[in-house]
N, C-alpha and C. Protein backbone atom coordinates (compact mmCIF):
# COMPACT_ATOMS: atom_id res chain seq x y z
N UNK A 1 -12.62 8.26 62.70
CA UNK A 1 -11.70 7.22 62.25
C UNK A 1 -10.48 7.26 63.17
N UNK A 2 -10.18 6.04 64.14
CA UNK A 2 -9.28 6.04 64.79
C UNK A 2 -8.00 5.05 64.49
N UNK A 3 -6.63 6.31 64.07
CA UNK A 3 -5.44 5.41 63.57
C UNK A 3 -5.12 4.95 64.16
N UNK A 4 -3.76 3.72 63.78
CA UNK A 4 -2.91 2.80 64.81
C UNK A 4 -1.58 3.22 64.44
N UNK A 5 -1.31 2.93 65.31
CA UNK A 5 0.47 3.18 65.32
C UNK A 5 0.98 2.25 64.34
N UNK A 6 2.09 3.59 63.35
CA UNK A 6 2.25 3.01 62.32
C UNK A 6 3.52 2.01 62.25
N UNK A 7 4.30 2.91 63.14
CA UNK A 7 5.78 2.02 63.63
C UNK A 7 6.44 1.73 62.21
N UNK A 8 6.51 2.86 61.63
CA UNK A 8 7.41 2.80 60.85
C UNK A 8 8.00 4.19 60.04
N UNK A 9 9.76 4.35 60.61
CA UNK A 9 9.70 6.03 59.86
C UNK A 9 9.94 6.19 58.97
N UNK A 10 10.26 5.85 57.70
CA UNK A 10 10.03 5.68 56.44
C UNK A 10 8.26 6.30 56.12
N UNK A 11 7.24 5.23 56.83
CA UNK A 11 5.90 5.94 55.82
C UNK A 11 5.75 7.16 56.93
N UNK A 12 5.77 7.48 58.04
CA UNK A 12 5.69 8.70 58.65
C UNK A 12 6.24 9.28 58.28
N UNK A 13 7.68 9.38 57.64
CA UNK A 13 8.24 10.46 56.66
C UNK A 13 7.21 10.86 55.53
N UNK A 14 6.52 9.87 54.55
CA UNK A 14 5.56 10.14 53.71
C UNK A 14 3.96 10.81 54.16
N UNK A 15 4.40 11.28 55.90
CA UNK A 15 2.68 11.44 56.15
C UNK A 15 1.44 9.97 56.22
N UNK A 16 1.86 9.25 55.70
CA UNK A 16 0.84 8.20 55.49
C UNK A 16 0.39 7.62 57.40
N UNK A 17 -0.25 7.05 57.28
CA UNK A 17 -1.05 6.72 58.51
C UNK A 17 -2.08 5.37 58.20
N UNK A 18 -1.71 4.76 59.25
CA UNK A 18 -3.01 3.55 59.11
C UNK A 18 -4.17 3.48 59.73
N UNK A 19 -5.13 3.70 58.51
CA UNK A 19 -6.10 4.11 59.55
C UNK A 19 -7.23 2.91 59.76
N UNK A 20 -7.13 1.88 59.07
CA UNK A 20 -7.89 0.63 59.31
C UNK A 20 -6.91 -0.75 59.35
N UNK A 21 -7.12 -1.22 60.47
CA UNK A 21 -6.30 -2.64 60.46
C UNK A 21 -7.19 -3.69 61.31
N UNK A 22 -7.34 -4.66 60.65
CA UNK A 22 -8.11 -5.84 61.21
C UNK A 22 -7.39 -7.32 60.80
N UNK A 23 -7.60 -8.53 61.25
CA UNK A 23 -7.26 -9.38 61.04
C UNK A 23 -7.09 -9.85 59.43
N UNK A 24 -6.46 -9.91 58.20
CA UNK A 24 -6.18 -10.27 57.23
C UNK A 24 -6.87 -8.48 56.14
N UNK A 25 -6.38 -7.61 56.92
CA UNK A 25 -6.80 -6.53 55.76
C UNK A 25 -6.23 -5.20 56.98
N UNK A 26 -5.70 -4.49 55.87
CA UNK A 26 -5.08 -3.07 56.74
C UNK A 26 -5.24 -1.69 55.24
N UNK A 27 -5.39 -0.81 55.87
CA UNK A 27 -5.94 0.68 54.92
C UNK A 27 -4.89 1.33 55.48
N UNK A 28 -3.99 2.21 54.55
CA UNK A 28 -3.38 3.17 54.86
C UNK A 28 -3.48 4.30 53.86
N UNK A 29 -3.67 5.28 54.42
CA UNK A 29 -4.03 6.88 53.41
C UNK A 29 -2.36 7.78 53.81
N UNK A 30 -2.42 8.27 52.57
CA UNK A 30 -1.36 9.12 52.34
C UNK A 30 -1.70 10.19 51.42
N UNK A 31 -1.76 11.49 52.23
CA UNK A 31 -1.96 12.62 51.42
C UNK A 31 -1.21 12.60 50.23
N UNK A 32 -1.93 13.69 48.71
CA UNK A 32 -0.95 13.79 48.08
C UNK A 32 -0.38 15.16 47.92
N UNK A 33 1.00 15.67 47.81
CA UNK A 33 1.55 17.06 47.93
C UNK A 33 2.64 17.05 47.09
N UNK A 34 3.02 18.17 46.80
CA UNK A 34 3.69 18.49 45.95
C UNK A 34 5.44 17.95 45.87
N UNK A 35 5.45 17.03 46.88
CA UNK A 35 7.00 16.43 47.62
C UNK A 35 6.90 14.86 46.32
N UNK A 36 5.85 14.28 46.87
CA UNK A 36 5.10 12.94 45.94
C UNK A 36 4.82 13.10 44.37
N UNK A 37 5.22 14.16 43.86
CA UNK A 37 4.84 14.54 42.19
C UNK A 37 5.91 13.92 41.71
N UNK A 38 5.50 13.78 40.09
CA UNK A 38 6.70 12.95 39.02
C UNK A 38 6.51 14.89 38.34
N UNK A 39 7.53 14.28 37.37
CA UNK A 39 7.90 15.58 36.55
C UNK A 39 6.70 15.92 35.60
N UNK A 40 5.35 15.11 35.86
CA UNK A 40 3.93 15.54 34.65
C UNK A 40 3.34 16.18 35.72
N UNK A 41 3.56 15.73 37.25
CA UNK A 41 2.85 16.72 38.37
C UNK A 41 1.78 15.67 38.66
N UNK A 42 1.54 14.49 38.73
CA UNK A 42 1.05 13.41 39.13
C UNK A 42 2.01 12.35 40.24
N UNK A 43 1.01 11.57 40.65
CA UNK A 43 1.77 10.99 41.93
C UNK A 43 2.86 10.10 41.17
N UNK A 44 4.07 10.16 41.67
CA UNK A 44 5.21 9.37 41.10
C UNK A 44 5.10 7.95 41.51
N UNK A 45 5.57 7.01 40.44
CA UNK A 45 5.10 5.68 40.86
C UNK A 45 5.58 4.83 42.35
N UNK A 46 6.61 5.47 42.40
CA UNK A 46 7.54 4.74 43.83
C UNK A 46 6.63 5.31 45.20
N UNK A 47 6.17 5.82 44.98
CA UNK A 47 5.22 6.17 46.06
C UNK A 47 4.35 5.74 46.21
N UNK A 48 3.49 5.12 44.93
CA UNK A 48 2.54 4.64 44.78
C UNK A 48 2.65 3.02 45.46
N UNK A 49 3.59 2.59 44.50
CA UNK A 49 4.39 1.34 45.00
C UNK A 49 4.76 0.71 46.68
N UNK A 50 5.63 2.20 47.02
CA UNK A 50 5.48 2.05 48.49
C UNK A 50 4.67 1.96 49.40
N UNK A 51 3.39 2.46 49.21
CA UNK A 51 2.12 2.51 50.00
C UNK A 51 1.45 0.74 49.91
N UNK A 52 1.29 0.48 48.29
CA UNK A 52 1.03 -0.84 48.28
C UNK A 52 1.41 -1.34 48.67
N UNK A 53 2.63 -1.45 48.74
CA UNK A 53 3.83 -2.38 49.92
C UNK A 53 3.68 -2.59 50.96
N UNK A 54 3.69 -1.10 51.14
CA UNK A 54 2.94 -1.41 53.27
C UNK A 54 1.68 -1.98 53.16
N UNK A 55 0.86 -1.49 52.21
CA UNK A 55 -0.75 -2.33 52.82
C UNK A 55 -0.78 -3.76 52.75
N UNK A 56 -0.58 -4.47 51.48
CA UNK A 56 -0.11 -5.44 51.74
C UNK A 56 0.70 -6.32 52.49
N UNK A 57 1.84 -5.72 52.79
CA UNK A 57 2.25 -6.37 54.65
C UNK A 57 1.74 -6.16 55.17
N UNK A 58 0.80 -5.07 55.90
CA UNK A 58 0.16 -4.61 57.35
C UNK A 58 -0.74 -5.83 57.20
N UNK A 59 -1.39 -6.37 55.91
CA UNK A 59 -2.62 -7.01 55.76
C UNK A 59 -1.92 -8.60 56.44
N UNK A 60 -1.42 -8.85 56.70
CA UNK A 60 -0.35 -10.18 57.17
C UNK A 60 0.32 -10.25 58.18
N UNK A 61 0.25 -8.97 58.55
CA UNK A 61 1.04 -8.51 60.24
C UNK A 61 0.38 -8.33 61.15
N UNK A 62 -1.24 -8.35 61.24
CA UNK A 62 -2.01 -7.78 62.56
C UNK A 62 -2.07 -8.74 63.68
N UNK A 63 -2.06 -8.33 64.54
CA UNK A 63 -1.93 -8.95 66.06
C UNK A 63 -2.88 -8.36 66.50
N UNK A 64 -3.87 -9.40 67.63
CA UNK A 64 -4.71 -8.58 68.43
C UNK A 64 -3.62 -7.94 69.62
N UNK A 65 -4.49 -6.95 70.09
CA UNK A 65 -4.20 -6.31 71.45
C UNK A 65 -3.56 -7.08 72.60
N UNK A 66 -2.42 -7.33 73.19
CA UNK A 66 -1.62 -7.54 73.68
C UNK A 66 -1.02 -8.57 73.27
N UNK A 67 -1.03 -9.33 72.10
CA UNK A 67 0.31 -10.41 71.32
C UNK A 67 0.93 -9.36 71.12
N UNK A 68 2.24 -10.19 70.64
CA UNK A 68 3.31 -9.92 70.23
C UNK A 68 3.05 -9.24 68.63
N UNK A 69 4.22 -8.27 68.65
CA UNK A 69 4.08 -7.04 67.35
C UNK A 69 4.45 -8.04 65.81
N UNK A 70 4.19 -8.85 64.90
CA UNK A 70 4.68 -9.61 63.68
C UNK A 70 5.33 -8.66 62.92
N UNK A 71 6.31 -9.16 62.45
CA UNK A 71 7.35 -8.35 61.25
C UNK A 71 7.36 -9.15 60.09
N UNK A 72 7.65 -8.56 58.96
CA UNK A 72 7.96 -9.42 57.97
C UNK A 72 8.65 -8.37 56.60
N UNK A 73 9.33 -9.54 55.88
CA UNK A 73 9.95 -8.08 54.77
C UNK A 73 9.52 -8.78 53.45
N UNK A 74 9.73 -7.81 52.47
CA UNK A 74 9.36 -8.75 50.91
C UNK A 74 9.59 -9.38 50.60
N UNK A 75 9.40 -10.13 49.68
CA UNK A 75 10.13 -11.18 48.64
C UNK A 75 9.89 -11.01 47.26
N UNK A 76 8.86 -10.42 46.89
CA UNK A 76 8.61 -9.36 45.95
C UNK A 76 7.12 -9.13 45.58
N UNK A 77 6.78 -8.15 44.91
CA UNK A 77 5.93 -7.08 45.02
C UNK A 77 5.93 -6.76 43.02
N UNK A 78 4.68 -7.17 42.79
CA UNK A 78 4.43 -7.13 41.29
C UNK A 78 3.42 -5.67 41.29
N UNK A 79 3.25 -4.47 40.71
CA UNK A 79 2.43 -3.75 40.67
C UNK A 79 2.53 -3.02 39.07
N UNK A 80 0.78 -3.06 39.29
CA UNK A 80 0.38 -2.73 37.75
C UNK A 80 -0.59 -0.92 37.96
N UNK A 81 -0.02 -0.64 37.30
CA UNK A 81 -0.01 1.00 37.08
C UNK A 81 -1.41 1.01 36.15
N UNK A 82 -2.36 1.58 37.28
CA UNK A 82 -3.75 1.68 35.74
C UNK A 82 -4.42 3.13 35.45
N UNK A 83 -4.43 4.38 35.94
CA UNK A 83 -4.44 5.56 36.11
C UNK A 83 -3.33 6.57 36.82
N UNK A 84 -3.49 7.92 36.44
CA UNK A 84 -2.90 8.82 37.04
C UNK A 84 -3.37 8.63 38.52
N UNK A 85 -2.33 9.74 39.15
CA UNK A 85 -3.04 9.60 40.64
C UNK A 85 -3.26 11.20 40.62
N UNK A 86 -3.93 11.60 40.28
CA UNK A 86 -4.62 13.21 40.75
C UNK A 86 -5.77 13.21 41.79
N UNK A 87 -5.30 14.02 42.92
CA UNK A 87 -6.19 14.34 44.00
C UNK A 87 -5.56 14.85 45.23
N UNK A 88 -6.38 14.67 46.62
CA UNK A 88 -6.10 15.08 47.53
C UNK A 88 -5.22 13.82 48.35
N UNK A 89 -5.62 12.54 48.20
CA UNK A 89 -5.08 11.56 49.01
C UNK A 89 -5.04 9.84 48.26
N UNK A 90 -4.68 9.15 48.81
CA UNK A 90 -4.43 8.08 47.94
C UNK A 90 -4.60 7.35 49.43
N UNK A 91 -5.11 6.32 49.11
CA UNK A 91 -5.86 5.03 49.98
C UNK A 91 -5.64 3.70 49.40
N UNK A 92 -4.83 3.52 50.32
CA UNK A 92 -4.25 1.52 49.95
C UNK A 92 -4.64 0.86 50.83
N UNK A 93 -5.33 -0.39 50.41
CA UNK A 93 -6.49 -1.25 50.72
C UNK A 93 -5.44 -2.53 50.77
N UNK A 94 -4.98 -3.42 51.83
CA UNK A 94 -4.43 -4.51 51.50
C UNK A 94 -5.30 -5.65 52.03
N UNK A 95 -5.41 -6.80 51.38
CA UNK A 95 -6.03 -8.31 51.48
C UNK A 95 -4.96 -9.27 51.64
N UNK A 96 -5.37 -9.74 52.76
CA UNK A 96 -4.01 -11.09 53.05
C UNK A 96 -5.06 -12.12 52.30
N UNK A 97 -4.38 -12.91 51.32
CA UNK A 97 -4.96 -13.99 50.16
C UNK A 97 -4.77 -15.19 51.31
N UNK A 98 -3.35 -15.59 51.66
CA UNK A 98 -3.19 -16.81 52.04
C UNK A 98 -1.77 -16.73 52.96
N UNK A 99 -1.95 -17.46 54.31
CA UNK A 99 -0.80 -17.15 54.64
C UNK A 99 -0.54 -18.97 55.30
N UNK A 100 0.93 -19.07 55.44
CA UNK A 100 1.77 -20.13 55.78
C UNK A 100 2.41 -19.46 57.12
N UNK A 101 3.19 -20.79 57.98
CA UNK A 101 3.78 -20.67 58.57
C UNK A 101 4.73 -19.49 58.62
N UNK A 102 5.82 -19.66 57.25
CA UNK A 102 6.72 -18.81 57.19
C UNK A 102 6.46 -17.40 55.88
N UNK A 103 5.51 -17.88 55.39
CA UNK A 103 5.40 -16.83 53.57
C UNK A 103 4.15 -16.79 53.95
N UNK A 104 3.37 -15.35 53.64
CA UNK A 104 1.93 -14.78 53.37
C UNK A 104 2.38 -14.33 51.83
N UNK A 105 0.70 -14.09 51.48
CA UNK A 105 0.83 -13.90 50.03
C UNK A 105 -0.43 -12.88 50.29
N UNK A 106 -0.44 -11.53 49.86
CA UNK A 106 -1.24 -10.39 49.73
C UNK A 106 -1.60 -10.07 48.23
N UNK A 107 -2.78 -8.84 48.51
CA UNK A 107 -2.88 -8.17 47.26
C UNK A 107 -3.34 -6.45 47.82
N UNK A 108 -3.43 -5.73 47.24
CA UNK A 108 -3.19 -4.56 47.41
C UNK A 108 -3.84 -3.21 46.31
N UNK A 109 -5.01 -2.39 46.81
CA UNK A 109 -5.11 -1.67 45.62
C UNK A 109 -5.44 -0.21 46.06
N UNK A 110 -4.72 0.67 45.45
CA UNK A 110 -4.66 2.09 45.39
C UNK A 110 -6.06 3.05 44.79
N UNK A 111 -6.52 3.84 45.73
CA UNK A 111 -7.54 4.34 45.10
C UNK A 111 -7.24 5.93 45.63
N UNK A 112 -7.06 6.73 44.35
CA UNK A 112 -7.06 8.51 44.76
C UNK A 112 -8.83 8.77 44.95
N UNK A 113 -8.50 9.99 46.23
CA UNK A 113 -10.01 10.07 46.99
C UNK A 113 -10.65 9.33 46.89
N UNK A 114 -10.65 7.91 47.19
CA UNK A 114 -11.85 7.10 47.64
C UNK A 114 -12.51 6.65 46.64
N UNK A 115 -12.04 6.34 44.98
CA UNK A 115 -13.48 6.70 43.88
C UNK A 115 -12.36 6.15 42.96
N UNK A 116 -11.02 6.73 42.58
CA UNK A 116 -10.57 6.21 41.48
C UNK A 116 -9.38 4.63 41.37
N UNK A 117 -9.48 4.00 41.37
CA UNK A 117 -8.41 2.46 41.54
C UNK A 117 -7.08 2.95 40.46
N UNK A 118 -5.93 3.42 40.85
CA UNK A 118 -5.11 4.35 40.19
C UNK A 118 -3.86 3.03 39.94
N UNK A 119 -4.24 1.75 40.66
CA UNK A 119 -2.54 0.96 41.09
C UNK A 119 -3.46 -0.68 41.64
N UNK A 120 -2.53 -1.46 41.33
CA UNK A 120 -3.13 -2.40 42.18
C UNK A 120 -1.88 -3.27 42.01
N UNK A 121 -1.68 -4.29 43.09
CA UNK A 121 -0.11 -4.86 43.32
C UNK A 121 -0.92 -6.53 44.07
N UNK A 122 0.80 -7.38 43.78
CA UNK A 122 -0.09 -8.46 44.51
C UNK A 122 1.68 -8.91 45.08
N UNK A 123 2.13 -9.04 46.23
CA UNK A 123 2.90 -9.21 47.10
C UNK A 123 3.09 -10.75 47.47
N UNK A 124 4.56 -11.21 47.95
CA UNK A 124 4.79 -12.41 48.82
C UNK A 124 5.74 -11.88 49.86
N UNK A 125 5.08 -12.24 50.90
CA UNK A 125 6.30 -11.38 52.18
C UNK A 125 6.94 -12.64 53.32
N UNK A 126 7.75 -12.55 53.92
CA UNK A 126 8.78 -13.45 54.48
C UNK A 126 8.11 -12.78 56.15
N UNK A 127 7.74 -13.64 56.88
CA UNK A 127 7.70 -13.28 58.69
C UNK A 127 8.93 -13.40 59.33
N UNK A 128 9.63 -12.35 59.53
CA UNK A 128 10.77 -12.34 60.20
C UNK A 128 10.99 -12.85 61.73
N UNK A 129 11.21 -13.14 62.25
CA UNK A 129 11.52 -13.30 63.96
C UNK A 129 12.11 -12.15 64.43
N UNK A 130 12.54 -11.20 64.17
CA UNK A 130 12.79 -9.62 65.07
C UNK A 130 12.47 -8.73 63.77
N UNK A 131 12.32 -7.80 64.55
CA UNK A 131 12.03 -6.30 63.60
C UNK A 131 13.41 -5.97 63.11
């Protein structure tokens, strides 16, 4: 499995990495460790949240190989909490639904090791003109 540059230090602070990105869909995995726990010792939701966040933008941002890099920031981000997150890693799956000129509209879903759907979110993001 070969990652892409994540270009962003915020989720490289979290370890996370993208490891699938294609035209209208991007995967990013983020170990889970003991930094990412809530006070029950499960993955804390803002983390959870944040990962959806990115997948869902990445899923609206891909450029082939030599265009120009797309940016874009939220406009907001609805996510519904449906399991604990216990495991080794957590994997966010984003789907670009529909995109416009200026607004894409995503969806986004969290699965610990590959097997359990722990989160699922559905996003509207703004394409910026600079990073």
């Amino acid at each position: 499995m070969s990652d892409f540059p994540i270009d962003n230090p915020f989720l490289e602070s979290l370890g996370v990495r993208l490891t699938q990105w294609r035209d209208g869909y991007a995967e990013l995995l983020m170990p889970i460790d003991p930094s990412k726990l809530n006070r029950q010792g499960v993955l804390q939701g803002g983390a959870i949240a944040t990962l959806l966040d990115a997948a869902a933008g990445y899923a609206g941002l891909y450029a082939p190989m030599g265009q120009p890099a797309r940016h874009a920031f939220t406009l907001s981000l609805t996510t519904n909490y449906l399991d604990k997150g216990l495991g080794e890693s957590v994997t966010a799956k984003g789907f670009l639904e529909r995109q416009g000129r200026s607004i894409f509209f995503s969806r986004g879903e969290a699965w610990v090791d590959g097997k359990l759907l722990i989160a699922s979110a559905q996003g509207t993001f703004k394409y910026s003109k600079t990073a």
